[in-house]
N, C-alpha and C. Protein backbone atom coordinates (compact mmCIF):
# COMPACT_ATOMS: atom_id res chain seq x y z
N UNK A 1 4.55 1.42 -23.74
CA UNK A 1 3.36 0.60 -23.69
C UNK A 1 3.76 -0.82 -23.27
N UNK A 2 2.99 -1.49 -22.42
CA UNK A 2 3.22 -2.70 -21.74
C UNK A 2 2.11 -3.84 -22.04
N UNK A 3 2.93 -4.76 -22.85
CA UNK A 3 1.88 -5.52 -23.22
C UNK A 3 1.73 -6.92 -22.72
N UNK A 4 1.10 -7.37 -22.25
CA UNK A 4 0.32 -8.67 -21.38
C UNK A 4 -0.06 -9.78 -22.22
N UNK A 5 0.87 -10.87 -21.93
CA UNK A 5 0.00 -12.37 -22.93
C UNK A 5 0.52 -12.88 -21.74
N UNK A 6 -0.81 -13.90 -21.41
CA UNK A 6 -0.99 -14.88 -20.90
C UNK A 6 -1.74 -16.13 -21.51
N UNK A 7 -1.01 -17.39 -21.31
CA UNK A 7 -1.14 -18.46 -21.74
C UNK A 7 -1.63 -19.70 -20.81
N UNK A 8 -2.57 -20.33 -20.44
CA UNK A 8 -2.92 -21.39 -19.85
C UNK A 8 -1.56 -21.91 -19.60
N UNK A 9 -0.72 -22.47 -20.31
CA UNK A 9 0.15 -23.65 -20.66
C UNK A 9 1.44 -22.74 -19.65
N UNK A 10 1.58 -21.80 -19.93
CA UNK A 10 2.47 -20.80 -19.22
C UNK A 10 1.65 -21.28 -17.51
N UNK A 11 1.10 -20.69 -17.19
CA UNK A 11 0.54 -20.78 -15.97
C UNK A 11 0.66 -22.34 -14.99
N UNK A 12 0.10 -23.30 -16.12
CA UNK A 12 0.23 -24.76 -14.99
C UNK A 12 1.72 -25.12 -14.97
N UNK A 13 2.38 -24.46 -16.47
CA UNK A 13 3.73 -24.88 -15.95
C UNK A 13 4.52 -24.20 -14.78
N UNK A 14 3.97 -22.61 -14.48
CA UNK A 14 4.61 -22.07 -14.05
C UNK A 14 4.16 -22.18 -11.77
N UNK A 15 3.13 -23.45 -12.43
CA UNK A 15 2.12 -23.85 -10.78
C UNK A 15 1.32 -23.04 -10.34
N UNK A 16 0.25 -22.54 -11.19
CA UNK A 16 -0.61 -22.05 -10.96
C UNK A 16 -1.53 -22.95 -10.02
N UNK A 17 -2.12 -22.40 -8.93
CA UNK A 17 -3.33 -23.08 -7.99
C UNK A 17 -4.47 -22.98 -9.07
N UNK A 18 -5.27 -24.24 -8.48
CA UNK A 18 -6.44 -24.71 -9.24
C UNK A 18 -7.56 -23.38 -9.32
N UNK A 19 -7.77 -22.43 -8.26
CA UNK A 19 -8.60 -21.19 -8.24
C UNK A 19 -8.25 -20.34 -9.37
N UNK A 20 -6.74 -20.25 -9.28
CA UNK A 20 -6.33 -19.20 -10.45
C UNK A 20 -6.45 -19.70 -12.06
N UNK A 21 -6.44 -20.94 -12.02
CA UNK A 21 -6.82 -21.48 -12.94
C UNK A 21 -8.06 -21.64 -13.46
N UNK A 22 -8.52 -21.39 -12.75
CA UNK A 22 -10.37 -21.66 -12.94
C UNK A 22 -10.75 -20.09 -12.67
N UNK A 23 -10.10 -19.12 -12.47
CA UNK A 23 -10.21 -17.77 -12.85
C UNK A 23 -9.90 -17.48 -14.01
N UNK A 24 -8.69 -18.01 -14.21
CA UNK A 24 -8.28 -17.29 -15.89
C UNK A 24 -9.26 -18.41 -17.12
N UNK A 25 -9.58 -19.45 -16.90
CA UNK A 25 -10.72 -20.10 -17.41
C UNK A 25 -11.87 -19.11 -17.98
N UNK A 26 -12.21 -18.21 -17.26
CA UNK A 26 -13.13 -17.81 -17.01
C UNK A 26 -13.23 -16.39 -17.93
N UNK A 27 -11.98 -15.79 -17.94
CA UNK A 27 -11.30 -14.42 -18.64
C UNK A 27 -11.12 -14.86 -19.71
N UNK A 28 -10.45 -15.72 -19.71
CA UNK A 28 -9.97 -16.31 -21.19
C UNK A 28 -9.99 -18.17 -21.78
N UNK A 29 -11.55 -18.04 -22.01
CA UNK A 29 -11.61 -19.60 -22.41
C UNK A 29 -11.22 -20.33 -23.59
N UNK A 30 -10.54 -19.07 -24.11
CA UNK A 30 -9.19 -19.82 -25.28
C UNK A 30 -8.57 -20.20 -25.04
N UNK A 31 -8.17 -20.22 -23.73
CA UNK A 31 -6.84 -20.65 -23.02
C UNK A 31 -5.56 -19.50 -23.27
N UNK A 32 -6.03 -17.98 -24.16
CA UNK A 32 -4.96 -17.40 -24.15
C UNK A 32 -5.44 -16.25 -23.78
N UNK A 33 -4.97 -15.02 -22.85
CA UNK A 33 -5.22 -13.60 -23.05
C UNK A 33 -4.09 -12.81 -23.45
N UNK A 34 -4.50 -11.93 -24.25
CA UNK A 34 -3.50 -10.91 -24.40
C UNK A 34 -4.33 -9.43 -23.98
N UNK A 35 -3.54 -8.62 -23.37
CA UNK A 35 -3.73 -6.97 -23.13
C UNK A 35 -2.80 -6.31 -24.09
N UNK A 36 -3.39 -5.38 -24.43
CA UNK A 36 -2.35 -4.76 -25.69
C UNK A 36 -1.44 -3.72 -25.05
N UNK A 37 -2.76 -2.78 -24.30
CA UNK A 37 -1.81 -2.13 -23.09
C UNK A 37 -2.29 -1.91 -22.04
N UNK A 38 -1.22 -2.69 -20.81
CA UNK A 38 -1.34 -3.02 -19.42
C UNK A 38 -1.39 -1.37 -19.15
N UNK A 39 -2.65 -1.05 -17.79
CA UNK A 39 -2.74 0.76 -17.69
C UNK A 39 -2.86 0.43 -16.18
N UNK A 40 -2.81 1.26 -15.74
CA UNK A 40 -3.30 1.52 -14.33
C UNK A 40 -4.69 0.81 -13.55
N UNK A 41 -5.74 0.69 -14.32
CA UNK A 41 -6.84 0.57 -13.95
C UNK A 41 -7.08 -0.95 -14.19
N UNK A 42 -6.02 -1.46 -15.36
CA UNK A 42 -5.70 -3.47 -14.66
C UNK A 42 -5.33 -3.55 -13.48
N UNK A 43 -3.98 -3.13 -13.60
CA UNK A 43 -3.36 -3.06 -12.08
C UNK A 43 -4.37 -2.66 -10.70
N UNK A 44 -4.69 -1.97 -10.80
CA UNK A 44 -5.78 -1.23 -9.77
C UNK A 44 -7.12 -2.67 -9.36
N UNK A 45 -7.78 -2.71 -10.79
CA UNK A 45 -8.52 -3.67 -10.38
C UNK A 45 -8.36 -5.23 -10.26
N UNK A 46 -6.75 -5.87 -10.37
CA UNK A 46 -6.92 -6.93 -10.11
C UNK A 46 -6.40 -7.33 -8.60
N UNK A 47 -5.06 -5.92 -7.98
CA UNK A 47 -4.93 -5.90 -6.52
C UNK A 47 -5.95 -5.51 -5.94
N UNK A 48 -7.33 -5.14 -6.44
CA UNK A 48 -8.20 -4.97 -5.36
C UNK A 48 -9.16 -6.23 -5.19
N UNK A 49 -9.47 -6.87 -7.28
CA UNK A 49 -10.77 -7.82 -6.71
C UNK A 49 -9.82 -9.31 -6.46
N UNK A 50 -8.64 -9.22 -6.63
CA UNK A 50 -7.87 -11.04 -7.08
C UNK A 50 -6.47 -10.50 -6.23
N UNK A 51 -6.53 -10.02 -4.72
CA UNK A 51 -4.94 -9.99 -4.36
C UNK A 51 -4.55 -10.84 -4.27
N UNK A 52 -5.00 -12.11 -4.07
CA UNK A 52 -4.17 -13.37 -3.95
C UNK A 52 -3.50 -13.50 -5.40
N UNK A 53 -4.36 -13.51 -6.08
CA UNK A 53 -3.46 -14.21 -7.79
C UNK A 53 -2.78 -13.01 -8.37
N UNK A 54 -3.57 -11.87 -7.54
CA UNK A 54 -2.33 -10.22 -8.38
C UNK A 54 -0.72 -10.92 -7.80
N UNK A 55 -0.70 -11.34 -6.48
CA UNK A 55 0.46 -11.27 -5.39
C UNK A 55 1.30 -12.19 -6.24
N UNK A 56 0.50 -13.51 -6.90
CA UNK A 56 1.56 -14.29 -7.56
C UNK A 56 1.51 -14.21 -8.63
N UNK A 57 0.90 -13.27 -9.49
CA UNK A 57 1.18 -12.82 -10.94
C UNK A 57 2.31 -12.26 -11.06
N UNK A 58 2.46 -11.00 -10.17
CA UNK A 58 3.10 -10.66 -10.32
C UNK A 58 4.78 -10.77 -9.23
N UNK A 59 4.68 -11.51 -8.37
CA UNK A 59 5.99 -12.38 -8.14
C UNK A 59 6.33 -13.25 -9.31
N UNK A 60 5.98 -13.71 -9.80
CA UNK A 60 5.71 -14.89 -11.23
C UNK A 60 6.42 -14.03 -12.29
N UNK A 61 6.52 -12.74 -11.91
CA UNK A 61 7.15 -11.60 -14.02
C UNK A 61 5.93 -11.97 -14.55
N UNK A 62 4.60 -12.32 -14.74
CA UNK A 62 3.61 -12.39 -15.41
C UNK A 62 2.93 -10.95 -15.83
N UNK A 63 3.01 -10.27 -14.47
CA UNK A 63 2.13 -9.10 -14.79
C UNK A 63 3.35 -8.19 -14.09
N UNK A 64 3.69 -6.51 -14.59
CA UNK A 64 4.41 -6.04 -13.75
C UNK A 64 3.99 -5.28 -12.79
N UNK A 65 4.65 -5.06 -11.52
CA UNK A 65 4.18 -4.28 -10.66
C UNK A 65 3.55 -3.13 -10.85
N UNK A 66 2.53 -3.03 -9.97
CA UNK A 66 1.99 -1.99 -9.87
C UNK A 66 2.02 -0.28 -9.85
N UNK A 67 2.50 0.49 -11.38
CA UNK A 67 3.07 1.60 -11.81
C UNK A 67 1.57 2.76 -10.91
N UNK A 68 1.88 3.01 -10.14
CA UNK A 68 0.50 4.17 -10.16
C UNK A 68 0.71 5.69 -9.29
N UNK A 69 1.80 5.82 -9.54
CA UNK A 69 2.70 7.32 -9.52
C UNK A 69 1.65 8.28 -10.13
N UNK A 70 1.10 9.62 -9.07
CA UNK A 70 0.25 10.48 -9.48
C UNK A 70 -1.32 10.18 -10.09
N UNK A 71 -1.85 8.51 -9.38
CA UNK A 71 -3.12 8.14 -9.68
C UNK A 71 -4.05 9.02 -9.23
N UNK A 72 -5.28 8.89 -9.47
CA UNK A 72 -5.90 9.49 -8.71
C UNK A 72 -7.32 8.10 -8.05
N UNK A 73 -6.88 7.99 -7.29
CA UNK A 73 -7.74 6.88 -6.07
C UNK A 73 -8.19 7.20 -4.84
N UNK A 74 -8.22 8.86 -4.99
CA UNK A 74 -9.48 9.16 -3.77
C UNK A 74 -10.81 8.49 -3.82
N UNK A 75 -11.25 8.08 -2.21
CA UNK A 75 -12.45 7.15 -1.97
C UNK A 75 -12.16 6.24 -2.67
N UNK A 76 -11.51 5.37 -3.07
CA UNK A 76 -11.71 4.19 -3.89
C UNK A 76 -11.38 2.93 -2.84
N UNK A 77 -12.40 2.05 -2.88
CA UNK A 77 -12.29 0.98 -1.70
C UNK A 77 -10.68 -0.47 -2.47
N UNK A 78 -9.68 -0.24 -1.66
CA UNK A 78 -9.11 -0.99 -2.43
C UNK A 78 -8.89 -1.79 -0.72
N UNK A 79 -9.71 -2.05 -0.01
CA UNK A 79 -9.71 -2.80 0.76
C UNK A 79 -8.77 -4.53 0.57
N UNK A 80 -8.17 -5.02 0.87
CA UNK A 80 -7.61 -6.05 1.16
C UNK A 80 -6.19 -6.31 -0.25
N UNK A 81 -6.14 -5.18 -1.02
CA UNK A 81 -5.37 -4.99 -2.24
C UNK A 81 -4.37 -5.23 -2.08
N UNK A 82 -3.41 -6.16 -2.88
CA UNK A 82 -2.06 -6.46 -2.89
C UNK A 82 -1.44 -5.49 -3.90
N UNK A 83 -0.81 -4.47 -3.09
CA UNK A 83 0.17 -3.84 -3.55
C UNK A 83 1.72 -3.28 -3.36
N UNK A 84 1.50 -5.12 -3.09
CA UNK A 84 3.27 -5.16 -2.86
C UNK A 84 4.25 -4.45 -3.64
N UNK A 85 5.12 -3.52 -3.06
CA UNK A 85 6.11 -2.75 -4.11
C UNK A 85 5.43 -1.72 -5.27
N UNK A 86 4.14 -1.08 -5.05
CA UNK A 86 3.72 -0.77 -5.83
C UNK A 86 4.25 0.83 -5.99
N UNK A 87 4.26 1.49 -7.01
CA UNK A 87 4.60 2.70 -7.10
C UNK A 87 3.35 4.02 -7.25
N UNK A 88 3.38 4.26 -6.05
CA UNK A 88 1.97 5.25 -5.31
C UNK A 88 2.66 6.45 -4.72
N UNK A 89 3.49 6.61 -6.09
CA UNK A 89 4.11 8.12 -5.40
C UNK A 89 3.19 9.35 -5.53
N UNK A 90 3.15 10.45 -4.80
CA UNK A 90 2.18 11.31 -5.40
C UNK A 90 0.85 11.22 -5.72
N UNK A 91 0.48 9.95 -5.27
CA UNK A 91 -1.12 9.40 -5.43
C UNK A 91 -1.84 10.32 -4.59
N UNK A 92 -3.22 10.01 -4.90
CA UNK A 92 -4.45 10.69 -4.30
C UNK A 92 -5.14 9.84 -4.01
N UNK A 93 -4.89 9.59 -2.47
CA UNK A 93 -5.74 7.92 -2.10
C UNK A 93 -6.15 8.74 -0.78
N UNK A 94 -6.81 9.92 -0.88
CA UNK A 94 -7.44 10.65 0.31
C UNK A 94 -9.06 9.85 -0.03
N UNK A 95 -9.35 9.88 1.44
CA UNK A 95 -10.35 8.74 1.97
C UNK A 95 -10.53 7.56 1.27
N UNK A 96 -9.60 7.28 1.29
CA UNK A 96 -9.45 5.61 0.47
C UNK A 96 -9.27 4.53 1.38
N UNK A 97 -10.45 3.55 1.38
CA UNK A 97 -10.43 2.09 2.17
C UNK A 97 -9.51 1.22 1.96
N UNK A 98 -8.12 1.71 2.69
CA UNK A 98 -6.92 0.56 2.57
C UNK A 98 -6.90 -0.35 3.84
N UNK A 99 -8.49 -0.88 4.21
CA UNK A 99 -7.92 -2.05 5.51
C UNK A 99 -7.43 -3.30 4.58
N UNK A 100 -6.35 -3.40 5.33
CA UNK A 100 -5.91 -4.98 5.18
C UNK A 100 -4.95 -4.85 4.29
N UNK A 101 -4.97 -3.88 3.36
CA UNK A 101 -4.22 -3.40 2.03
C UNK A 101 -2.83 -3.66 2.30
N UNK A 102 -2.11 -4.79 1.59
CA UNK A 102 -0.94 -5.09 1.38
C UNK A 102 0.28 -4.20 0.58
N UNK A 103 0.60 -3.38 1.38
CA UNK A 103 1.85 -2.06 0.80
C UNK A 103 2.87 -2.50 1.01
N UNK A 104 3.40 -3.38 1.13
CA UNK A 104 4.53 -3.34 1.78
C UNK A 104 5.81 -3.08 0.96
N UNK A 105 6.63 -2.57 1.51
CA UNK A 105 7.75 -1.58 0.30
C UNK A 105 7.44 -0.89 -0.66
N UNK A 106 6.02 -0.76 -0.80
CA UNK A 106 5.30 0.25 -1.49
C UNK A 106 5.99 1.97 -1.64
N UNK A 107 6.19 2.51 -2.51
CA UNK A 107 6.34 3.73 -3.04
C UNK A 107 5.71 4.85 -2.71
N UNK A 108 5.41 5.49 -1.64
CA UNK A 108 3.85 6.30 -1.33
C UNK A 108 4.53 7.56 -0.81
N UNK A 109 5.98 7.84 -1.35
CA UNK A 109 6.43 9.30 -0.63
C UNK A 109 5.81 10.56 -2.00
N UNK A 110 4.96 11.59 -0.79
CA UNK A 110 4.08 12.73 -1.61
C UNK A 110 3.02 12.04 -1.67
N UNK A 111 2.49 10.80 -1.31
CA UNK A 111 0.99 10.41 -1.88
C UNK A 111 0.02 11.21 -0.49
N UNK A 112 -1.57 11.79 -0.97
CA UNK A 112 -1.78 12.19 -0.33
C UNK A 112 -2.94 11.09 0.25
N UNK A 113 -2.73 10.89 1.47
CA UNK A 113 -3.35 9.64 2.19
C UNK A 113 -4.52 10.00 3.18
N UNK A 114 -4.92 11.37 3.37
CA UNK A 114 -5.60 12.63 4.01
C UNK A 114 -6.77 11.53 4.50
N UNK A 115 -7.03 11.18 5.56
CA UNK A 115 -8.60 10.24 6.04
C UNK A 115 -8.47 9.08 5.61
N UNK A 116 -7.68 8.59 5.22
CA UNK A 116 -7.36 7.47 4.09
C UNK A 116 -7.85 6.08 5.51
N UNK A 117 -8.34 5.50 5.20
CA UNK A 117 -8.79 4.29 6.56
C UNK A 117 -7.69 2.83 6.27
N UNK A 118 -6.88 2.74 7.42
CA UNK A 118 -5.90 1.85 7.20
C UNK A 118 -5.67 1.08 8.32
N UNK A 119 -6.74 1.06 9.18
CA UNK A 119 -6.94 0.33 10.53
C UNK A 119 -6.90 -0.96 10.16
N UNK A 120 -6.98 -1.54 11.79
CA UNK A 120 -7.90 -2.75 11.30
C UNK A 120 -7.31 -3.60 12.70
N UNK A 121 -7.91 -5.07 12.75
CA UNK A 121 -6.99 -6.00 13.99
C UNK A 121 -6.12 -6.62 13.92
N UNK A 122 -5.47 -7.07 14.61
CA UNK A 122 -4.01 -7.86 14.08
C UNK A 122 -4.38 -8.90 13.19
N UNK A 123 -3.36 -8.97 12.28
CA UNK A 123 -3.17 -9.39 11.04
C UNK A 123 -4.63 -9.13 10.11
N UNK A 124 -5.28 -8.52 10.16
CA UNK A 124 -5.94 -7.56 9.94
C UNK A 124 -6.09 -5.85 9.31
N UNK A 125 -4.88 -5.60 9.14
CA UNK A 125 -4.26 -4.09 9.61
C UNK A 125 -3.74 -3.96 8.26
N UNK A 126 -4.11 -3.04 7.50
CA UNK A 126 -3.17 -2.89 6.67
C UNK A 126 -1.82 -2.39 6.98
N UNK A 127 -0.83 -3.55 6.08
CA UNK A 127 0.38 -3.86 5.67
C UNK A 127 1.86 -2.43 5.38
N UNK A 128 2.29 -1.57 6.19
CA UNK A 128 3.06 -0.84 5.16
C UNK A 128 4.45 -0.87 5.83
N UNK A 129 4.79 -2.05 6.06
CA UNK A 129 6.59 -2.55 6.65
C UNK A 129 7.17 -2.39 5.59
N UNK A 130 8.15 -1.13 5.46
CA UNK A 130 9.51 -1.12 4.46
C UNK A 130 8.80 -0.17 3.70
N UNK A 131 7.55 0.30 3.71
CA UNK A 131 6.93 1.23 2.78
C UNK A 131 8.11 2.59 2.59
N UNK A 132 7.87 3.91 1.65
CA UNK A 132 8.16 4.77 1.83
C UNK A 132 7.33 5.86 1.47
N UNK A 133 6.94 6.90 2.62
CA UNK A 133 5.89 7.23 3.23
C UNK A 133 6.42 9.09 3.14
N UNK A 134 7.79 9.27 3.00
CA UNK A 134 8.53 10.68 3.02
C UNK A 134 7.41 11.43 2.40
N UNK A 135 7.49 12.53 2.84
CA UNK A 135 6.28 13.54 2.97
C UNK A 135 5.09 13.58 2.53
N UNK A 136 4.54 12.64 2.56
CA UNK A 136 3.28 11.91 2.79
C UNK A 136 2.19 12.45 3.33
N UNK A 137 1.26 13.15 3.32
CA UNK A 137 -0.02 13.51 3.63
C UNK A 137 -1.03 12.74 4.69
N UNK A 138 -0.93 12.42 5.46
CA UNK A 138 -1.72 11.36 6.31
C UNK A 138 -2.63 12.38 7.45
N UNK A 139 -3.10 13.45 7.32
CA UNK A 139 -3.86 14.43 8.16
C UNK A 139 -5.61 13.15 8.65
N UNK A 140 -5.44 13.40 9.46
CA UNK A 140 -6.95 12.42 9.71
C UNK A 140 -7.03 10.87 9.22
N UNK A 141 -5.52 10.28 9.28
CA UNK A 141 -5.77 8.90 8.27
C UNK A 141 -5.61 8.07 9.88
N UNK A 142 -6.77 6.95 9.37
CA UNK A 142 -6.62 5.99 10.53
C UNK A 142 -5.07 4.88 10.30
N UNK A 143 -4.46 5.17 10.87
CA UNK A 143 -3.43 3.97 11.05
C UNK A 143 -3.59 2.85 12.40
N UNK A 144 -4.52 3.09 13.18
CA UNK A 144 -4.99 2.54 13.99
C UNK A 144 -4.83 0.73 13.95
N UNK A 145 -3.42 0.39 14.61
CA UNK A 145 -3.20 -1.14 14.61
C UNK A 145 -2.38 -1.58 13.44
N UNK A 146 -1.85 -0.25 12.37
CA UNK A 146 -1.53 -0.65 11.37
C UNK A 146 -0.19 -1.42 11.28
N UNK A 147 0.62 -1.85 10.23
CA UNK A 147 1.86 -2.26 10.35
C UNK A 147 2.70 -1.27 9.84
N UNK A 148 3.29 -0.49 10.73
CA UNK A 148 4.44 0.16 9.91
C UNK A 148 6.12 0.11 10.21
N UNK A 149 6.17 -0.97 10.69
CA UNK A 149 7.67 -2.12 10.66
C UNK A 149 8.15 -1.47 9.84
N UNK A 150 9.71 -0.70 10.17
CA UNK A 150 10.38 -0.01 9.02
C UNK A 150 10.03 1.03 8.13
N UNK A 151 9.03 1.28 8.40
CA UNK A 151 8.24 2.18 6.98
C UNK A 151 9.44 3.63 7.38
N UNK A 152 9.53 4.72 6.33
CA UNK A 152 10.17 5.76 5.77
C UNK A 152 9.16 6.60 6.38
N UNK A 153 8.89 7.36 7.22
CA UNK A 153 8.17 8.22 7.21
C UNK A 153 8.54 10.01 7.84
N UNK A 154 9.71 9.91 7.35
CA UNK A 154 10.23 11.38 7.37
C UNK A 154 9.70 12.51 6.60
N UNK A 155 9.37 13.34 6.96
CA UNK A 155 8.89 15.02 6.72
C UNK A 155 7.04 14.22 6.29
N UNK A 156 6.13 13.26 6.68
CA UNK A 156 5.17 12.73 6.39
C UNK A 156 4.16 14.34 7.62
N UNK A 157 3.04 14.26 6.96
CA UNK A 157 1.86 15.16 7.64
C UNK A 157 1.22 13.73 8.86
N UNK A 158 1.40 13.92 9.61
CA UNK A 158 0.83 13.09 10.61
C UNK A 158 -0.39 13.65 11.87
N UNK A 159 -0.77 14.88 11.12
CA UNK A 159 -1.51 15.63 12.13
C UNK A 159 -2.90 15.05 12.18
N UNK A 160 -3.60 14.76 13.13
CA UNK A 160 -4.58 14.48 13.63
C UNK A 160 -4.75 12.67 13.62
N UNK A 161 -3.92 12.19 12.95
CA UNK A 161 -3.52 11.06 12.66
C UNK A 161 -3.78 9.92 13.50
N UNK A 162 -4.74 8.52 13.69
CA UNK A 162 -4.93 7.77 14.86
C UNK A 162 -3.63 6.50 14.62
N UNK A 163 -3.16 6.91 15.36
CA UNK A 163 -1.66 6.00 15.70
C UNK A 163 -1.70 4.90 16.18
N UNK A 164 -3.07 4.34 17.40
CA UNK A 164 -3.33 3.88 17.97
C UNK A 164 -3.14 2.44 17.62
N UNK A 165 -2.10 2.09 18.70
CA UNK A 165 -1.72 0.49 18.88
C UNK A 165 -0.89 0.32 17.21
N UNK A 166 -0.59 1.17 16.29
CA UNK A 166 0.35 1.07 15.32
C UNK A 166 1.76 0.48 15.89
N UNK A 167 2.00 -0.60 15.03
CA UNK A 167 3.67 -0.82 14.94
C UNK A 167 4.29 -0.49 14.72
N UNK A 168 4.94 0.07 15.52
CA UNK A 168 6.30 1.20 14.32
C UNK A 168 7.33 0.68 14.81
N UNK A 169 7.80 -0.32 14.98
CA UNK A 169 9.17 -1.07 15.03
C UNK A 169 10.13 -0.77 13.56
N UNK A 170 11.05 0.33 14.38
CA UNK A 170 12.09 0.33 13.15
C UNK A 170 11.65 1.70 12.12
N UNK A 171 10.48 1.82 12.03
CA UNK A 171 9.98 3.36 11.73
C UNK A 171 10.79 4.72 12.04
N UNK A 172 11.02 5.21 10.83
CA UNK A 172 11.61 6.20 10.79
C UNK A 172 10.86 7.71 10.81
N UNK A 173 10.33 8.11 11.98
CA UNK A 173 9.24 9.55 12.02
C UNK A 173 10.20 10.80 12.42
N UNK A 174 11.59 10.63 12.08
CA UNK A 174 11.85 12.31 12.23
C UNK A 174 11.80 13.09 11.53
N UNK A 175 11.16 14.11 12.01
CA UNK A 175 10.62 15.08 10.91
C UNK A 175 9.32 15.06 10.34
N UNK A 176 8.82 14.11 10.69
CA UNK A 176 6.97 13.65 10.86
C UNK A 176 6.15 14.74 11.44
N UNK A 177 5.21 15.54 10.57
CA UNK A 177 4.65 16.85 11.90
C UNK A 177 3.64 15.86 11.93
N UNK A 178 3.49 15.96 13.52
CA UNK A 178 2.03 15.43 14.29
C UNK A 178 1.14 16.92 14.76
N UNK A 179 1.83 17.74 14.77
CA UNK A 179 0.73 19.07 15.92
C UNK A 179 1.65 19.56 17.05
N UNK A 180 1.44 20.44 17.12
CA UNK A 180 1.73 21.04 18.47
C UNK A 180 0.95 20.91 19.51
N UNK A 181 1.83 20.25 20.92
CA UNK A 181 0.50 19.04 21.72
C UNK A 181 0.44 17.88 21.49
N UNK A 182 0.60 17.35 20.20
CA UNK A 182 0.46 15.82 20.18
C UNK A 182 1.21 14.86 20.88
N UNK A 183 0.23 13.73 21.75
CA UNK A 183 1.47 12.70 22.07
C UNK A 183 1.96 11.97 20.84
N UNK A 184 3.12 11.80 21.04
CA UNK A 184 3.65 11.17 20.38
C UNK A 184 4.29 10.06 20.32
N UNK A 185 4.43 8.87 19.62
CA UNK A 185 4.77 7.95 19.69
C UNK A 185 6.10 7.64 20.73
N UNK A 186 5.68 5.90 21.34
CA UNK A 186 6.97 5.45 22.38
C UNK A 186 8.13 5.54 21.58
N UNK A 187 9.07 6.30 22.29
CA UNK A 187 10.31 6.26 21.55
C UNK A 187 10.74 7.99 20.88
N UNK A 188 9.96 8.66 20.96
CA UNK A 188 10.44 9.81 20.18
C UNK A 188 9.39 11.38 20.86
N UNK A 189 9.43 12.32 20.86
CA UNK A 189 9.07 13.09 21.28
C UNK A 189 8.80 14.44 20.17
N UNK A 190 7.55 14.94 20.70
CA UNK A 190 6.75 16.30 19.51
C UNK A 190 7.89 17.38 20.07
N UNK A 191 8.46 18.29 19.29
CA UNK A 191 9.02 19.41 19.68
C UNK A 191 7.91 20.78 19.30
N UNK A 192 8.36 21.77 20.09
CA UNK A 192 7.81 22.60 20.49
C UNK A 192 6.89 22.98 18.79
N UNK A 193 7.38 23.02 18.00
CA UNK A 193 6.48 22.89 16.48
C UNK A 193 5.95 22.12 16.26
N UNK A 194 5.87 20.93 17.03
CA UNK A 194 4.25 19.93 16.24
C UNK A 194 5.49 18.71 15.49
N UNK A 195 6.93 18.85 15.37
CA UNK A 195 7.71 17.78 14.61
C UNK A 195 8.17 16.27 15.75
N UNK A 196 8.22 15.03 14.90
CA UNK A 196 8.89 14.80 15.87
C UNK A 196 10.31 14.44 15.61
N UNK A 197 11.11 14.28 17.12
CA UNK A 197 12.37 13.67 17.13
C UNK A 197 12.62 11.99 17.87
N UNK A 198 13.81 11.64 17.78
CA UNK A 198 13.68 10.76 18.86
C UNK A 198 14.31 11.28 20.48
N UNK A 199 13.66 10.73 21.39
CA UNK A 199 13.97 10.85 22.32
C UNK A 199 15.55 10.45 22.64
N UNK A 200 16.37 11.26 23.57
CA UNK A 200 17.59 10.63 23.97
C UNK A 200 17.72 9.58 24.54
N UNK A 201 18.47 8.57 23.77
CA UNK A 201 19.06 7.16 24.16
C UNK A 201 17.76 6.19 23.97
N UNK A 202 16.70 6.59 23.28
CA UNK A 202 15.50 5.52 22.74
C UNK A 202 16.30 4.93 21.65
């Protein structure tokens, strides 16, 4: 069990911005909160409605990262959510609104991401550079523009998947099934099973 005290006096010393301050004002006009036990569904709802102050709560050791191994967050709009480093292994975030959604080094190998919407425009796009993505479920998920700089995405389901204008600088997709037929990303090629490899000398 993980238990949460926060203190005004903790916070300005620790340079809290005047917003976050006048947020936790607001939660706790004792000037103190305590959680007895930190669960999933804090975590959940403060990277979705407060990513700015989740991002420096928890850079800060205030709050700990985001535990949510085997959640279940199908359809759940966590649009613009800071879930830096979060642990989304085995999750169920099929058709789940992750534009903009900050993953980055995020935990998401086995999460099933099935339609999951993760588009968006530059700097715009949800975030998943350094993620790890290993056999990962992504059948019908928009990645369309997304960031996946480095991301892990070996033995990941990538079938029907919109790739389109995605970053994959440094992305690791061997062993990624896209389909049999699928183009496949610059740099690597679908083999005759729908997997991919990299191309020779890419």
């Amino acid at each position: 069990m993980i238990v949460v005290r926060i203190t005004r006096g903790e916070l300005v010393g620790l340079g809290a911005c005047a917003g976050g301050l006048a947020l936790f004002e607001r939660i706790a006009p004792s000037g103190r909160l305590e959680i007895a036990e930190w669960t999933a569904l804090h975590a959940v709802w403060l990277a979705a409605a407060e990513p700015s102050h989740c991002g420096w709560l928890t850079s800060a050791g205030i709050i700990p990262r985001a535990d949510l191994a085997g959640a279940d967050l199908a359809g759940a709009d966590l649009a613009g959510a800071d879930l830096v480093g979060a642990d989304l292994a085995c999750a169920d975030l099929a058709d789940a609104n992750l534009v903009r959604a900050n993953l980055v080094r995020a935990n998401l190998s086995g999460a099933d991401l099935a339609g999951a919407n993760l588009s968006g425009a530059y700097l715009a796009c949800a975030n998943l550079s350094g993620a790890d993505l290993a056999g990962a479920y992504l059948s019908d998920a928009n990645l369309a523009r997304a960031n996946l700089a480095g991301a892990y995405l070996s033995d990941a389901n990538l079938a029907r998947a919109n790739l389109a204008g995605a970053y994959l600088a440094g992305a690791d997709l061997a062993g990624a099934y896209v389909g049999i037929g699928a183009v496949a990303p610059a740099g690597w090629r679908t083999t005759a099973s729908g997997y991919l490899e990299r191309e020779v000398g890419a």
